[in-house]
Protein backbone atom coordinates (compact mmCIF):
# COMPACT_ATOMS: atom_id res chain seq x y z
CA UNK A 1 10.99 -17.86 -33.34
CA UNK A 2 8.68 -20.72 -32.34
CA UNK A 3 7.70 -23.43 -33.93
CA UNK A 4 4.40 -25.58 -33.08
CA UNK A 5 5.56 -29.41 -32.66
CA UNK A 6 2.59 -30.35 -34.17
CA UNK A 7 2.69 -29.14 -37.78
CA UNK A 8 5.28 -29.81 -40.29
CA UNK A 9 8.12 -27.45 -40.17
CA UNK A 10 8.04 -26.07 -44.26
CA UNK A 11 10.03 -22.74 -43.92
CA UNK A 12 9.36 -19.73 -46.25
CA UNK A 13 12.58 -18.45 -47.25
CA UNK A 14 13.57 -15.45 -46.84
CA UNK A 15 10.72 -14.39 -44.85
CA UNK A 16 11.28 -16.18 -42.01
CA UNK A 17 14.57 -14.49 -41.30
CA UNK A 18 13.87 -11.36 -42.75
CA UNK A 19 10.56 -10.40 -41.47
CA UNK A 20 10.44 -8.49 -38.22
CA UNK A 21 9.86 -10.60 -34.80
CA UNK A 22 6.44 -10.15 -33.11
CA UNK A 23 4.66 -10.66 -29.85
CA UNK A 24 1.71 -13.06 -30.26
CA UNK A 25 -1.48 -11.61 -29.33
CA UNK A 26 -3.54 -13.00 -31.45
CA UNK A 27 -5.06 -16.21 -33.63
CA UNK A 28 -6.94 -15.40 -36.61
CA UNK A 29 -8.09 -18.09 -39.02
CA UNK A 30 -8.69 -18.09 -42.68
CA UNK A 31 -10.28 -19.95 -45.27
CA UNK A 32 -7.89 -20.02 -48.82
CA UNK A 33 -10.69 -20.13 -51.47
CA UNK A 34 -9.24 -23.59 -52.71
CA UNK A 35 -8.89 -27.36 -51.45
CA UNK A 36 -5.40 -27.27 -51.00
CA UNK A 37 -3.31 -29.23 -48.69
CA UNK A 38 -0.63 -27.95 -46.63
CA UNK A 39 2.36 -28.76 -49.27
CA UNK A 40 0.15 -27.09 -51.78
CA UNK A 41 -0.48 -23.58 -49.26
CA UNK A 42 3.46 -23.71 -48.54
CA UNK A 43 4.44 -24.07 -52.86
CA UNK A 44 1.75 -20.75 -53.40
CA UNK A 45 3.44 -18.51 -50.52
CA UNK A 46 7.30 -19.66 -51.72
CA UNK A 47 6.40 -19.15 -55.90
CA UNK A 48 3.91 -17.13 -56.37
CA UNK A 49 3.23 -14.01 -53.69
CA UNK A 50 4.60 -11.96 -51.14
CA UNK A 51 1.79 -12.49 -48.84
CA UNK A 52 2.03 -15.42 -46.48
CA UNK A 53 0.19 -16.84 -43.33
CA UNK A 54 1.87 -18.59 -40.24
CA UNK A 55 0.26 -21.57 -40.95
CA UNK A 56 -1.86 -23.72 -44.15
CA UNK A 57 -4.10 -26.60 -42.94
CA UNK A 58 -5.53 -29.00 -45.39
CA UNK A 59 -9.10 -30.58 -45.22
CA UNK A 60 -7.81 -34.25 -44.37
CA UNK A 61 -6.16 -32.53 -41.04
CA UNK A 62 -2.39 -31.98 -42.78
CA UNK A 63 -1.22 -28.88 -40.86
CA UNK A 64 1.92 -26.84 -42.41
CA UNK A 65 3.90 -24.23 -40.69
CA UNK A 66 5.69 -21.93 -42.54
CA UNK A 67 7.13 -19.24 -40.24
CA UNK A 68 7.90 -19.13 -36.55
CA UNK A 69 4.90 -17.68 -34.39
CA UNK A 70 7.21 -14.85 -33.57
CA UNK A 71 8.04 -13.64 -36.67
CA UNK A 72 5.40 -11.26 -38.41
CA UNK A 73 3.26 -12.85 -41.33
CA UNK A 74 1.89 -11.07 -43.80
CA UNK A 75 -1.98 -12.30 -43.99
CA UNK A 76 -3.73 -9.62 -41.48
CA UNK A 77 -3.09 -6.37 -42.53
CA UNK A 78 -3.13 -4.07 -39.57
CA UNK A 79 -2.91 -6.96 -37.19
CA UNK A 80 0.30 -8.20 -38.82
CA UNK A 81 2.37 -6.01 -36.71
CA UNK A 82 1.31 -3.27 -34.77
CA UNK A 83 3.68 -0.43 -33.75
CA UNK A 84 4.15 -1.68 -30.28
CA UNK A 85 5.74 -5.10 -31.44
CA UNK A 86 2.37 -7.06 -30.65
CA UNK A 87 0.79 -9.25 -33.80
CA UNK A 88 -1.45 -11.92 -34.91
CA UNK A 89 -0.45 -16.01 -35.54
CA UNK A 90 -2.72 -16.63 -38.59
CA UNK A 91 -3.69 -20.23 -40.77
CA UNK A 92 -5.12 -20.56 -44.04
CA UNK A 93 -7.52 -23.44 -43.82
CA UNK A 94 -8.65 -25.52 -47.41
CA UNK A 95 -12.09 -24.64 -48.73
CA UNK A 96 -13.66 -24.82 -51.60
CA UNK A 97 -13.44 -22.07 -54.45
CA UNK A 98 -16.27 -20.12 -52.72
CA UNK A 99 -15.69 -20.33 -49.57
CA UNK A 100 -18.97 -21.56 -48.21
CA UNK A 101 -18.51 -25.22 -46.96
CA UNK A 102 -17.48 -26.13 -43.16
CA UNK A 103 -14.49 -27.23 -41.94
CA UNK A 104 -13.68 -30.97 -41.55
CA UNK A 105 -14.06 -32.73 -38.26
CA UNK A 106 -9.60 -33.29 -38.94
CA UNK A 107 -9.28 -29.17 -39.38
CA UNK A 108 -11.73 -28.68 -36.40
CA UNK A 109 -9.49 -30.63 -33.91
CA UNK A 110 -6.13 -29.30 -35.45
CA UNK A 111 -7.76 -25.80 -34.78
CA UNK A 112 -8.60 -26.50 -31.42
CA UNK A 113 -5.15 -28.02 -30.80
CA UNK A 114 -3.37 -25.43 -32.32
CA UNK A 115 -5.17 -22.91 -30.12
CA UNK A 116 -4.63 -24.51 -27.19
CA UNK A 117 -0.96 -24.80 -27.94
CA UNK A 118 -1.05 -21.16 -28.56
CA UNK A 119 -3.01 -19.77 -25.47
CA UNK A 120 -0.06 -22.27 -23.28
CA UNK A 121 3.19 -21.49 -25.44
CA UNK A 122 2.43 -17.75 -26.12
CA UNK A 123 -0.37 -16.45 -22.93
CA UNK A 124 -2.95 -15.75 -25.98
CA UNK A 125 -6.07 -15.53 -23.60
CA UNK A 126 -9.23 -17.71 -23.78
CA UNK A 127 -11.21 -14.94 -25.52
CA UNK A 128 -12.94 -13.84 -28.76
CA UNK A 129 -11.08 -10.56 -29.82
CA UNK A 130 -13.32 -7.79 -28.18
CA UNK A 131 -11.84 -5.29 -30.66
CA UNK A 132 -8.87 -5.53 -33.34
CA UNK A 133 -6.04 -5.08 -31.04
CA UNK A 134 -7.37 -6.77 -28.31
CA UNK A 135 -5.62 -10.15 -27.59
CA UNK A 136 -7.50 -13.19 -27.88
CA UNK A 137 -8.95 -15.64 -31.12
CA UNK A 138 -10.75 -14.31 -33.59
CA UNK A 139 -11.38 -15.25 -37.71
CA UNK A 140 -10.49 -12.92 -40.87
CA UNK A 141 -13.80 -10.68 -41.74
CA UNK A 142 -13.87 -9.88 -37.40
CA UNK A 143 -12.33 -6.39 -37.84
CA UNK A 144 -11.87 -4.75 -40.93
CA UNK A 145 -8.63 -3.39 -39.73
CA UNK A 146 -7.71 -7.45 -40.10
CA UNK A 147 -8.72 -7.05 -44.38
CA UNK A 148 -7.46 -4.07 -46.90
CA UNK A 149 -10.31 -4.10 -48.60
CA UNK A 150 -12.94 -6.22 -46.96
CA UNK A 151 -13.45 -9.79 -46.70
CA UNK A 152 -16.54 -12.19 -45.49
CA UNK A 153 -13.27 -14.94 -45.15
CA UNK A 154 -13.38 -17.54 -43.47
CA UNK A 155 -17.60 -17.56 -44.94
CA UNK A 156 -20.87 -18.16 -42.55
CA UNK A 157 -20.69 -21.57 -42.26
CA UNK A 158 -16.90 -21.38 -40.75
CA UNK A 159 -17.84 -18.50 -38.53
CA UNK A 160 -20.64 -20.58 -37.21
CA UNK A 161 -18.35 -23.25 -36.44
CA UNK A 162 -15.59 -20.80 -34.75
CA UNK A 163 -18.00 -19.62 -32.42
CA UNK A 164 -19.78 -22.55 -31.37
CA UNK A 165 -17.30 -25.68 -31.76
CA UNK A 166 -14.01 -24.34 -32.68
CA UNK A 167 -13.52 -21.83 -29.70
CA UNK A 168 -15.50 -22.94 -27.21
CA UNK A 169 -13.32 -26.85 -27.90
CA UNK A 170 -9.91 -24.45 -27.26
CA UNK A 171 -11.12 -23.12 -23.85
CA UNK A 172 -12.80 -26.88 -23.20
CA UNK A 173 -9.16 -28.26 -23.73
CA UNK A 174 -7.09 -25.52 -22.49
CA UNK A 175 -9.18 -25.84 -19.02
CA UNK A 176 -9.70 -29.64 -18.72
CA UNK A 177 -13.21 -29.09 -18.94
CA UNK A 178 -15.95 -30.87 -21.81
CA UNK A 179 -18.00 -29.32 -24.09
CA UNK A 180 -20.88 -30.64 -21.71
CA UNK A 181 -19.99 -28.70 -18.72
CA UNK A 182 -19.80 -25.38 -20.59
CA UNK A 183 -23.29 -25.77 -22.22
CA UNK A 184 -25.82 -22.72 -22.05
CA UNK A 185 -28.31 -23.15 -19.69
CA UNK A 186 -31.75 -25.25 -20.37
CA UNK A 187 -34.98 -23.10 -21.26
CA UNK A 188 -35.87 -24.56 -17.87
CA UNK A 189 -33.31 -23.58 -15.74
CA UNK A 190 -33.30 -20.04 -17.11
CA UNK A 191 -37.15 -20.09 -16.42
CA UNK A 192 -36.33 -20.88 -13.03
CA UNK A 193 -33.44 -18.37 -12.81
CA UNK A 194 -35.77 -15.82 -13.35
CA UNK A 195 -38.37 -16.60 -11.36
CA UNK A 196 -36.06 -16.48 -8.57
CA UNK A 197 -33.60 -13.89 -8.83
CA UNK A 198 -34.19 -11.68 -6.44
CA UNK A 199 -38.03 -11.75 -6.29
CA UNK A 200 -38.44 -10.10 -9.96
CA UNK A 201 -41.54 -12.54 -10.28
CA UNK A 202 -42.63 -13.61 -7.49
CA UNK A 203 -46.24 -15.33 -7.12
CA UNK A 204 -47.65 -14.64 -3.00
CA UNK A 205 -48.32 -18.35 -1.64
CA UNK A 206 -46.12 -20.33 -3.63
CA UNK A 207 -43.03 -21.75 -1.92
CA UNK A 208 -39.85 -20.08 -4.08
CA UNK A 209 -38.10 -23.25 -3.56
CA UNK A 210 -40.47 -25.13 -5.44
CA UNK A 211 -38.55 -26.56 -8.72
CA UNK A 212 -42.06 -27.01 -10.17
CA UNK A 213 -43.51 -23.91 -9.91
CA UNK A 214 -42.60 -22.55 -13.57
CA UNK A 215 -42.64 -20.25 -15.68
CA UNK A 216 -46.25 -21.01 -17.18
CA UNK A 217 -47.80 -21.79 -13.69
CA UNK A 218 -46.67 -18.49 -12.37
CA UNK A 219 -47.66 -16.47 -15.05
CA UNK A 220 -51.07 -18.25 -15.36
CA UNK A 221 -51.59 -17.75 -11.31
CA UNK A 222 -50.84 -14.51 -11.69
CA UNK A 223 -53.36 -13.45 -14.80
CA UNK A 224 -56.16 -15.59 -12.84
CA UNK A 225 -55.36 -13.36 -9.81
CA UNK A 226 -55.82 -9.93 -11.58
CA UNK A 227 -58.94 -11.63 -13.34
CA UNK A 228 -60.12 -11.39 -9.77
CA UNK A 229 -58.83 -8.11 -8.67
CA UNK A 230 -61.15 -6.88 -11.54
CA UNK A 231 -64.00 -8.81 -10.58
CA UNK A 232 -63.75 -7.36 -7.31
CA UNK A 233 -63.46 -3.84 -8.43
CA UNK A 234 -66.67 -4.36 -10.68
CA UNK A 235 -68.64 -5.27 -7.86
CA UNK A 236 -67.70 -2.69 -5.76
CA UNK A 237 -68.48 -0.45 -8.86
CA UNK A 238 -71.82 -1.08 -9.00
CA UNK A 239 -72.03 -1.29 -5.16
CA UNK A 240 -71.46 2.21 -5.12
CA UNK A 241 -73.08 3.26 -8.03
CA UNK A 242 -76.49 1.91 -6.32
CA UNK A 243 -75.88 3.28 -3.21
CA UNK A 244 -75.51 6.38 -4.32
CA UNK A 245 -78.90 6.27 -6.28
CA UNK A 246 -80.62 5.58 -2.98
CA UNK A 247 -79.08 8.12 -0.86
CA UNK A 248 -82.06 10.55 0.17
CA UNK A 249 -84.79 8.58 -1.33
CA UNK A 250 -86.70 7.26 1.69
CA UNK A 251 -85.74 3.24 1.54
CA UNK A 252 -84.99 1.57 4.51
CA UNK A 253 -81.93 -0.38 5.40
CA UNK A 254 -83.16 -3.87 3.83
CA UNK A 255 -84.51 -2.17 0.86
CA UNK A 256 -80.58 -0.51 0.65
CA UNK A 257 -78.95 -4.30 0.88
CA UNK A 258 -81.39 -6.15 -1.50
CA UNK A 259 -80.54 -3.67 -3.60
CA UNK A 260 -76.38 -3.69 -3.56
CA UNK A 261 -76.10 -7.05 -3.43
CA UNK A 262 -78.36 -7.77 -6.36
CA UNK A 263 -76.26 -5.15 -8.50
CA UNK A 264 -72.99 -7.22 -7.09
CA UNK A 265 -74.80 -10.51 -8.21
CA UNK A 266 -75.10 -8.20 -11.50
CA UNK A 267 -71.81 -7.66 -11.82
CA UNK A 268 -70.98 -11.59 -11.68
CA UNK A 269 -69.13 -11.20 -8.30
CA UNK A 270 -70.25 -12.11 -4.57
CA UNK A 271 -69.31 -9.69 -1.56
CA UNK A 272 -70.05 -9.60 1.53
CA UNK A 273 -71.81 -5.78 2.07
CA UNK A 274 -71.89 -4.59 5.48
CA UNK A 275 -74.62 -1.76 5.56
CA UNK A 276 -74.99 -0.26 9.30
CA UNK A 277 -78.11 2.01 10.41
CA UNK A 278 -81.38 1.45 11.64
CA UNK A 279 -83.46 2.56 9.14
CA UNK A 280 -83.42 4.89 5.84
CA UNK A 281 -82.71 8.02 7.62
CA UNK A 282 -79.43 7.33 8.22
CA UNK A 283 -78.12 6.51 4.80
């Protein structure tokens, strides 16, 4: 069995040498449904249940262990032990008697140290479980193969945090990276991304290199552009549409242009009408 240096050895007897040993796959985290410290978690598992978790962590950052990681806890239900030896390492975490408040900033960095500890000591990988045996971190209501009967454990608020403090702080740590340098990516730079990648929007005369050239500029360039496009097809519209009127009725040549290009001037657009023959006859 192993025992994290960083928690207060308080051993559940007899579980700890009677339960079968495990293979540490997985951390799941709980929330208790009351504000108990770890001496308080430890007295509840030894007097009054069969059910235990590895660990209890109390809101002031007290951290209890009360089993060795590789000896199977009974807090996960089908993730306690699976028939090929693998299992989860799970902590009970103080809350209030609803379970709707976040953790403290002491049970966020025991979490995250704990984790780490766990991914080094026991090759848990730096992943949210993808499913419920797969290895990796995860919290209670993940999987419902984790619950026997349901559970919304450890509540919103604590999910919230697992997913955008707590597990992204273990992989910060665990890597020597910062919180900084794994931040998502600025509206801007994913406008830019975009614009880019591979010519998927792509405006003809502006320079792809151009850091300025954004989102709004392109899309604005482009909308002015087909404004024109259908400009230009109105004018040659009604270019047409007089031309055809005049075929076979006698006019000569100039007659023919004064007449096109005032029904492009009607149409709000300017082209340049090139009209050959020598006189009527030959339109």
């Amino acid at each position: 069995m192993a025992w994290y240096p960083g928690a207060t050895k308080m051993e559940l007897q007899p579980e700890s040498d009677s339960q079968a040993a495990i293979r540490p796959t997985q951390f799941i985290v709980h929330s208790i449904i009351a504000p108990w410290t770890a001496k308080r978690t430890y007295e509840y598992w030894r007097d009054s249940t069969n059910l235990e978790s590895h660990f209890g962590l109390g809101y002031e950052g007290d951290l209890g262990q009360f089993i060795g990681t590789e000896t199977r806890a009974d807090a996960n239900a089908g993730a306690n032990r699976r028939p090929d030896g693998t299992g989860a390492v799970s902590i009970e975490t103080a809350s209030n008697t609803k379970g709707t408040d976040p953790w403290t900033d002491a049970q966020i960095e025991q979490l995250i140290k704990l984790g780490v500890w766990l991914h080094r000591h026991h090759g848990i990988p730096l992943r949210i479980c993808r499913t419920h045996d797969d290895p990796g971190f995860g919290y209670h209501s993940l999987f419902s193969q984790w619950s026997t009967s349901g559970t919304a454990c450890p509540g919103a608020a604590r999910i919230r945090q697992f997913r955008e403090v707590v597990f992204p702080g273990i992989v910060a740590r665990a890597t020597g990276t910062t919180p900084e340098e794994d931040d998502m990516p600025t509206a801007d730079e994913i406008a830019k991304k975009v614009l880019t990648y591979d010519g998927v929007i792509s405006v003809p005369g502006a320079p792809a290199t151009n850091p300025t050239w954004t989102l709004s500029s392109s899309v604005t360039e482009i909308l002015k552009r087909i404004d024109q496009v259908k400009a230009m097809e109105a004018a040659q519209t009604a270019a047409i549409t007089k031309l055809a009127g005049l075929v076979g009725s006698g006019v000569d040549t100039a007659t023919v242009v004064a007449a096109v290009e005032k029904a492009i001037a009607d149409a709000v657009v300017r082209v340049s009408v090139d009209v050959t023959g020598a006189d009527s006859k030959g339109v």
